[in-house]
C-alpha atoms as a PDB file:
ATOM      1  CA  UNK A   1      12.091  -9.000  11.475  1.00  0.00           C
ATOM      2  CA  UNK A   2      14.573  -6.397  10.161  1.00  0.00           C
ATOM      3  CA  UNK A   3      14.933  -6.266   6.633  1.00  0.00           C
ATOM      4  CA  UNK A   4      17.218  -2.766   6.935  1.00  0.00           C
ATOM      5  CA  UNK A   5      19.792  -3.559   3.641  1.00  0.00           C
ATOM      6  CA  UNK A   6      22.845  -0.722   3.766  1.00  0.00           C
ATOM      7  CA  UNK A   7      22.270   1.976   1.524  1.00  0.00           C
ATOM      8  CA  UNK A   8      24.694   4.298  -0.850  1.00  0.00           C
ATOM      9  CA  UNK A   9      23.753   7.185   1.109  1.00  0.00           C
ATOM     10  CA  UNK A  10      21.766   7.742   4.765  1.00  0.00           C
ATOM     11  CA  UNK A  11      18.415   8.027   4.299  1.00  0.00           C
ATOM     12  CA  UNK A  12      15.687   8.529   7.540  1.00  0.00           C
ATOM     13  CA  UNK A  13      15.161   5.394   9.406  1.00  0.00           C
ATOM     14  CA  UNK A  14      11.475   5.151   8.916  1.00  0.00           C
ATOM     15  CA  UNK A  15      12.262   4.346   4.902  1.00  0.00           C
ATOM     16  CA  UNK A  16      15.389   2.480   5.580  1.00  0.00           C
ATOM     17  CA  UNK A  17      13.097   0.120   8.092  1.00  0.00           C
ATOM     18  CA  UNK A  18       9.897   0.141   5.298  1.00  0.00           C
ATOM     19  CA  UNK A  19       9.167  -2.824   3.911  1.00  0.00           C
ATOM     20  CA  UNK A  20       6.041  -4.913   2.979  1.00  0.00           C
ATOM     21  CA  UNK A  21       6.131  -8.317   4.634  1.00  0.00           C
ATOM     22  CA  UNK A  22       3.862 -11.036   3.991  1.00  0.00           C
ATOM     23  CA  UNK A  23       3.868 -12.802   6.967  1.00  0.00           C
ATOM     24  CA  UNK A  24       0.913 -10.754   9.602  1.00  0.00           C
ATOM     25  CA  UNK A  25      -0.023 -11.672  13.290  1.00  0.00           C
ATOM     26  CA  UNK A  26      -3.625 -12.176  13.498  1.00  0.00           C
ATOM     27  CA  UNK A  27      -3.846  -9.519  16.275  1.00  0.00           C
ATOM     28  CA  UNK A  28      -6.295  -6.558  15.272  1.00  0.00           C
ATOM     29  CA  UNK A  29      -5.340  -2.643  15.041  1.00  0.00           C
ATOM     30  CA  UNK A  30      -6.821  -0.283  17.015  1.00  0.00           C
ATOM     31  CA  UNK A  31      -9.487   2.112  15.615  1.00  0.00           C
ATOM     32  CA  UNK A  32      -7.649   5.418  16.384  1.00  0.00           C
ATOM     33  CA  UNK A  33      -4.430   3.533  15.057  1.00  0.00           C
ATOM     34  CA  UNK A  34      -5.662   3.534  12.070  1.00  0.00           C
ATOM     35  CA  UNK A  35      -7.362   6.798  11.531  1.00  0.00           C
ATOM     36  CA  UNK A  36      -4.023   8.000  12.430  1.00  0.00           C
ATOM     37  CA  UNK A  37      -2.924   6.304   9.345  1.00  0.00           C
ATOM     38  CA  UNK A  38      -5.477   7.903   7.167  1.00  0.00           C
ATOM     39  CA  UNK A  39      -4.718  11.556   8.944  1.00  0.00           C
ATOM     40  CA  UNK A  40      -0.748  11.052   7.402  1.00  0.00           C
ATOM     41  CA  UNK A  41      -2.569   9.919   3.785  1.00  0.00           C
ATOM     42  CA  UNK A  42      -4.708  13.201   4.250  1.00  0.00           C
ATOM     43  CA  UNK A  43      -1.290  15.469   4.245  1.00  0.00           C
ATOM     44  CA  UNK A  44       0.242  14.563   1.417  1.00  0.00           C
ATOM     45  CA  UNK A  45       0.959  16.692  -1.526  1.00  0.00           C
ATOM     46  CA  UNK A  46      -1.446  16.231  -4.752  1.00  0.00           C
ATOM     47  CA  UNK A  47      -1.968  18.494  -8.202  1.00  0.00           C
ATOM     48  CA  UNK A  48      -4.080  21.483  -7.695  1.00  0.00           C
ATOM     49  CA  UNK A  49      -4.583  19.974  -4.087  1.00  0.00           C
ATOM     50  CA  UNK A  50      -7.334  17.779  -5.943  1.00  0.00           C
ATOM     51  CA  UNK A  51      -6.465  15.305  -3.448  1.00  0.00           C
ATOM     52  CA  UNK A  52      -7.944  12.303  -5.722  1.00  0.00           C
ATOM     53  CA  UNK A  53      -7.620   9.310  -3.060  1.00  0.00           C
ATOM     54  CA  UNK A  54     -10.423   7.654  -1.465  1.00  0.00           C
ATOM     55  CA  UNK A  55      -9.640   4.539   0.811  1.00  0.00           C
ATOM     56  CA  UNK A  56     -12.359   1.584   1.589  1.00  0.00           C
ATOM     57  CA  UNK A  57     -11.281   0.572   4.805  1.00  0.00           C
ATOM     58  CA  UNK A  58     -12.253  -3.496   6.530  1.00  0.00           C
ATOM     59  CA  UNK A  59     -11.021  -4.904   9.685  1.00  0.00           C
ATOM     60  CA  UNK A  60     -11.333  -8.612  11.043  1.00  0.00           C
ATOM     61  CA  UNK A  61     -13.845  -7.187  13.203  1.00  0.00           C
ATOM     62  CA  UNK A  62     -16.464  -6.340  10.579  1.00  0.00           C
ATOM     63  CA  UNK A  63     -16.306 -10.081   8.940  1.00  0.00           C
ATOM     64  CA  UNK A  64     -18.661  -9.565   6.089  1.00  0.00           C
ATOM     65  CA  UNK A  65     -16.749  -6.112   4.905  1.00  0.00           C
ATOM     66  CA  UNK A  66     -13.229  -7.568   5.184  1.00  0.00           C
ATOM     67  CA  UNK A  67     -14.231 -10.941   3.389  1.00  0.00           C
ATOM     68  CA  UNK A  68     -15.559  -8.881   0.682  1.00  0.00           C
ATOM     69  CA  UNK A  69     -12.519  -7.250  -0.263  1.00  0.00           C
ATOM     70  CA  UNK A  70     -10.506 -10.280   0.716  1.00  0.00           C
ATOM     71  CA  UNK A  71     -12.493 -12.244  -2.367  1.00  0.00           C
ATOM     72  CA  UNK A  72     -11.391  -9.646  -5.027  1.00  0.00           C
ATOM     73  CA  UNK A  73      -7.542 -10.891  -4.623  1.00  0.00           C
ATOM     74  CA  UNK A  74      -5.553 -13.106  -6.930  1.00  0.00           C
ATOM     75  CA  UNK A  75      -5.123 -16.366  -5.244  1.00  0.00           C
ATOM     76  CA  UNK A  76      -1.284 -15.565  -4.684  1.00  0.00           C
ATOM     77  CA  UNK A  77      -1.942 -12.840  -2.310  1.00  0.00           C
ATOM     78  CA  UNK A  78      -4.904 -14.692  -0.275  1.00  0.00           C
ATOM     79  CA  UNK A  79      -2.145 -17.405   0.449  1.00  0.00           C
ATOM     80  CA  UNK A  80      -0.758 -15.158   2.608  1.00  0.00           C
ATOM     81  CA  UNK A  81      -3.192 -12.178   3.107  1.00  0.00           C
ATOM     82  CA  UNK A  82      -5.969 -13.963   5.160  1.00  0.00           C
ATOM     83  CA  UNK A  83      -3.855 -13.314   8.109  1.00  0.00           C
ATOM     84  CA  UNK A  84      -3.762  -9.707   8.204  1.00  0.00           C
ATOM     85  CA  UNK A  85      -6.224  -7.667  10.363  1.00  0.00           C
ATOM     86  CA  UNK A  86      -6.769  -5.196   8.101  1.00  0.00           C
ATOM     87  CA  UNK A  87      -7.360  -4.544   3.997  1.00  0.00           C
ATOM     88  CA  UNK A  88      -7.150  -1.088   2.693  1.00  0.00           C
ATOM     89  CA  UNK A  89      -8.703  -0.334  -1.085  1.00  0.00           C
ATOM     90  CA  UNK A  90      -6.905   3.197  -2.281  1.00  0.00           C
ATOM     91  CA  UNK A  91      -9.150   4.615  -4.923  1.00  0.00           C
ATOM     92  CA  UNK A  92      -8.275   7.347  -7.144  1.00  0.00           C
ATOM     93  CA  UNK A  93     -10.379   9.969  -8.326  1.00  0.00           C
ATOM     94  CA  UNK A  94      -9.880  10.459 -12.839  1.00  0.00           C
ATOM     95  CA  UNK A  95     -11.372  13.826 -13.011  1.00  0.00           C
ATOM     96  CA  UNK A  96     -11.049  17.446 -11.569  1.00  0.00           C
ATOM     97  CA  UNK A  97     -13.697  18.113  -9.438  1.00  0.00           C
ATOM     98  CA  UNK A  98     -13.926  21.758 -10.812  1.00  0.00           C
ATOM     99  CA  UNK A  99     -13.425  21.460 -13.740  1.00  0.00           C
ATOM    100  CA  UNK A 100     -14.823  18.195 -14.559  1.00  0.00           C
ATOM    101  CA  UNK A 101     -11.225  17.072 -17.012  1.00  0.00           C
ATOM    102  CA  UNK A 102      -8.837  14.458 -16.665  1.00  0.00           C
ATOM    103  CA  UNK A 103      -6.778  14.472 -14.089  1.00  0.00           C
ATOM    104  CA  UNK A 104      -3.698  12.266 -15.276  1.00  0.00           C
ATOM    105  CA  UNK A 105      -1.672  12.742 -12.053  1.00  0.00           C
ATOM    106  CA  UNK A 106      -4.555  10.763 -10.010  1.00  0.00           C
ATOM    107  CA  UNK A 107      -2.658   7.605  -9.583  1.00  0.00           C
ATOM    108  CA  UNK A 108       0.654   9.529  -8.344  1.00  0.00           C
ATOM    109  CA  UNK A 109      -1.025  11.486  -6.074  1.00  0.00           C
ATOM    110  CA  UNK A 110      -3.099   8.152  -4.815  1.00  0.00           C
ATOM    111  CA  UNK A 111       0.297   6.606  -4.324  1.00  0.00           C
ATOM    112  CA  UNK A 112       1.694   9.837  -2.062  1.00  0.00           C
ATOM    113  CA  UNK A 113      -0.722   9.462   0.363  1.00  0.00           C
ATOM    114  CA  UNK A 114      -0.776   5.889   0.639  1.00  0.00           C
ATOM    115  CA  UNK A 115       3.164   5.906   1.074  1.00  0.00           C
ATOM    116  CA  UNK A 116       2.212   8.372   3.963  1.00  0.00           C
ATOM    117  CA  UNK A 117       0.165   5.462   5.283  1.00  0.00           C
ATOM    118  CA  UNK A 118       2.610   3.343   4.960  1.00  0.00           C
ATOM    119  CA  UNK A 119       4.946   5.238   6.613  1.00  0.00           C
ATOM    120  CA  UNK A 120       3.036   6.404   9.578  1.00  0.00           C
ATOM    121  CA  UNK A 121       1.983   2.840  10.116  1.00  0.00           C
ATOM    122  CA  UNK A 122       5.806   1.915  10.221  1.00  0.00           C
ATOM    123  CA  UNK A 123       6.125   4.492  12.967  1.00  0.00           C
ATOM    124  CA  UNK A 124       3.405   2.888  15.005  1.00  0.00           C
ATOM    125  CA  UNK A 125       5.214  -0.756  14.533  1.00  0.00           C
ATOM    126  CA  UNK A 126       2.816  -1.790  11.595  1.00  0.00           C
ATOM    127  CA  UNK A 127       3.478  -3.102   8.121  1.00  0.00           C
ATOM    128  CA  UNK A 128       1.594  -2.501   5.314  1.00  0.00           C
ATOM    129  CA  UNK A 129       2.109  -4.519   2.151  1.00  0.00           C
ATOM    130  CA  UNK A 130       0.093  -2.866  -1.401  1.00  0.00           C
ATOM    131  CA  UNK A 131      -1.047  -5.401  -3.922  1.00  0.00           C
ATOM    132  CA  UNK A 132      -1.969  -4.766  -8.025  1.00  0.00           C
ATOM    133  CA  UNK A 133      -3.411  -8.846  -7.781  1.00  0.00           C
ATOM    134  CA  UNK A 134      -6.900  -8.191  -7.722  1.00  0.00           C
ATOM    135  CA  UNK A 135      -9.602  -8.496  -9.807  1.00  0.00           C
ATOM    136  CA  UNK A 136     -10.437  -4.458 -10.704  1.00  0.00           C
ATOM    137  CA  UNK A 137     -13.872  -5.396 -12.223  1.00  0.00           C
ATOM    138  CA  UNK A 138     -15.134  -7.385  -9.187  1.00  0.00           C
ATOM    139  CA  UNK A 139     -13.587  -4.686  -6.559  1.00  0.00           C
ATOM    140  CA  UNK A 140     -15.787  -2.246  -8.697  1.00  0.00           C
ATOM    141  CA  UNK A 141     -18.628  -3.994  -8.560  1.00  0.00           C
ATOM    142  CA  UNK A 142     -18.631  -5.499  -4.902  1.00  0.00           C
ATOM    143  CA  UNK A 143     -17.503  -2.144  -3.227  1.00  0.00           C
ATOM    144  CA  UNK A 144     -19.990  -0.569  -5.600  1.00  0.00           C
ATOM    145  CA  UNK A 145     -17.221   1.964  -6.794  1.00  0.00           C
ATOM    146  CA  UNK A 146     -18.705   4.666  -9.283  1.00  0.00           C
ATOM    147  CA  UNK A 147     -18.148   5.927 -12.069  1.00  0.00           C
ATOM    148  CA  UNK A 148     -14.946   8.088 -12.394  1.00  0.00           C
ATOM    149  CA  UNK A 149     -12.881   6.671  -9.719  1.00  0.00           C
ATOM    150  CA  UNK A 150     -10.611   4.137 -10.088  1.00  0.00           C
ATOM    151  CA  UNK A 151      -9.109   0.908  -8.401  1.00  0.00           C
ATOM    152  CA  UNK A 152      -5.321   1.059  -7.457  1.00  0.00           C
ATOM    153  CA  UNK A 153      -4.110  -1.196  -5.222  1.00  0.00           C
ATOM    154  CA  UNK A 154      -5.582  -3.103  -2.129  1.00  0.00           C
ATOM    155  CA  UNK A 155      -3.443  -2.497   1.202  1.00  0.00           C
ATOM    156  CA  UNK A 156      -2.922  -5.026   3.983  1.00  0.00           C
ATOM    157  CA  UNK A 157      -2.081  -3.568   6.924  1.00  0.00           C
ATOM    158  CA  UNK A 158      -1.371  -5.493  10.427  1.00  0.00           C
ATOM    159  CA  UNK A 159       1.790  -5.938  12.873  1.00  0.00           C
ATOM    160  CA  UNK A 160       4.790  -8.231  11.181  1.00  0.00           C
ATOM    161  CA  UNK A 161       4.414 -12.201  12.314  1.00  0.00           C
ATOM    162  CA  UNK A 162       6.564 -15.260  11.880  1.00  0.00           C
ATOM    163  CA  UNK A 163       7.591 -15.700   8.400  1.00  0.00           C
ATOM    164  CA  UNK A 164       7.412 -19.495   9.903  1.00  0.00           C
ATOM    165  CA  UNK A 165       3.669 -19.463   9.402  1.00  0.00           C
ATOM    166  CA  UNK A 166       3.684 -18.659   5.130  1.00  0.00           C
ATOM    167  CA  UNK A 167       3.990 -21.489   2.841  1.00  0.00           C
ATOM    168  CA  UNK A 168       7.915 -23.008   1.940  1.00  0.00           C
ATOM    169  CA  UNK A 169       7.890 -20.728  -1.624  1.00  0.00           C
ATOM    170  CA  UNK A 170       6.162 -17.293   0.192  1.00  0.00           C
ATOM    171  CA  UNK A 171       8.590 -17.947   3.408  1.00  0.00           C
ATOM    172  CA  UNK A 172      11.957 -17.648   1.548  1.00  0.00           C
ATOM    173  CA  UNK A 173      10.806 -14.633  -0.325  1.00  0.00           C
ATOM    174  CA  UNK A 174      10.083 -13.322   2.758  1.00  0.00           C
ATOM    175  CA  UNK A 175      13.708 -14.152   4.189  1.00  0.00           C
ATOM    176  CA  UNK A 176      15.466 -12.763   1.267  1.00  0.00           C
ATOM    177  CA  UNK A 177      17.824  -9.555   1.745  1.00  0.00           C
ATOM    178  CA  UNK A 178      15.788  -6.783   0.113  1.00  0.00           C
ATOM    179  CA  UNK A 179      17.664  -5.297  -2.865  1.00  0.00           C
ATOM    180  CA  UNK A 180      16.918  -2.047  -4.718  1.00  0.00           C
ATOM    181  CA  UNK A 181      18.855  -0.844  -8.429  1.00  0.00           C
ATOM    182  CA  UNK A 182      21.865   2.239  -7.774  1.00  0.00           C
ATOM    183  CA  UNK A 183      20.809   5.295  -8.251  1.00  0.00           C
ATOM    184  CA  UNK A 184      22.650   5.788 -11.225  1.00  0.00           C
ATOM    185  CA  UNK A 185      20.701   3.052 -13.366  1.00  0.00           C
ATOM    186  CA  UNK A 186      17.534   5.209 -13.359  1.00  0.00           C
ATOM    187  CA  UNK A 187      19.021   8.771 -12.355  1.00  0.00           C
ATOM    188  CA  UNK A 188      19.578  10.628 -15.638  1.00  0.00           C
ATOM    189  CA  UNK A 189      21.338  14.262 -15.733  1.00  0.00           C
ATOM    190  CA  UNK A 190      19.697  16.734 -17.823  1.00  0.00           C
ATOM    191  CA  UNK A 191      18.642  14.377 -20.741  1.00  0.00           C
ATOM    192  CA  UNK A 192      17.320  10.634 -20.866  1.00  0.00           C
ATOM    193  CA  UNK A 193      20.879   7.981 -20.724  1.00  0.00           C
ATOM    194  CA  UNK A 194      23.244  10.791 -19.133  1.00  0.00           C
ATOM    195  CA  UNK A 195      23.448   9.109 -15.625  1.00  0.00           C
ATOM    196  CA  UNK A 196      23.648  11.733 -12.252  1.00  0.00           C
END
């Protein structure tokens, strides 16, 4: 399904094609497919090249590990998620490993590499759709996260099926045109309110 919308200016085809579906075939991804994925998420750009993110990482194929991290989501996104092949956790690390203080860009830099992933995986003819409903506290606890390292979002990742196969509600969400706010609503010159 292309959900392409036209955009003020040309942009590179593999963000003009991105999108996060709902709707996953069943089918699994292959092993190297995926590291592949995580090699992109390893190049991106992070403070002091801290690179904070850690990924947990269960396919379909290991039942017990995919079902756990399938239990710590809202019940909105297991109406739809239970189809994909594949559930990503990104972590990110709070602290400087050298020095031990707070790292307050861990979360942007979390969110670079997993927009590599997502990116790469559009490449390869995957979606990938990132999800805030979850319960943080049980993710901790079940994935037995430490100390120090956060939850950020949980990833599903999987090749795009039939929007036919979501429920009425999920299916014409799915179907809608994708829309995004002009650049000049949130693009300020030299001071806050001065649009570009």
């Amino acid at each position: 399904m292309d959900q392409r919308h036209p955009n003020q200016l040309p942009i590179h085809e593999l963000l003009a094609s991105r999108w996060s579906p709902r709707a996953f075939d069943d089918r699994s991804v292959d092993t190297d497919l995926l590291r592949l994925l995580f090699e992109a998420a390893r190049w991106a750009p992070s403070s002091n090249n801290e690179q904070p993110w850690r990924f947990i990482v269960a396919t379909k194929d290991q039942e017990a590990d995919w079902t756990r991290l399938f239990d710590c989501l809202v019940e909105g996104n297991r109406r739809w998620a239970f189809r994909a092949p594949v559930l990503v956790l990104s972590i990110a690390s709070m602290q400087f490993e050298d020095s031990g203080r707070p790292n307050r860009h861990a979360f942007h830099d979390t969110g670079l590499a997993t927009q590599n992933l997502v990116l790469q995986a559009g490449a390869h003819g995957l979606m990938a759709r990132q999800m805030a409903g979850f319960n943080v506290e049980k993710t901790r606890a079940d994935l037995r996260i430490p100390s120090g390292y956060e939850p950020v979002a949980i990833i599903a990742i999987g090749y795009p099926g039939d929007p036919a196969v979501l429920p009425e509600r999920l299916r014409e969400r799915e179907l809608e045109p994708r829309s995004r706010r002009p650049i000049e609503e949130w693009t300020f010159s030299g001071q806050w309110g001065i649009p570009y």
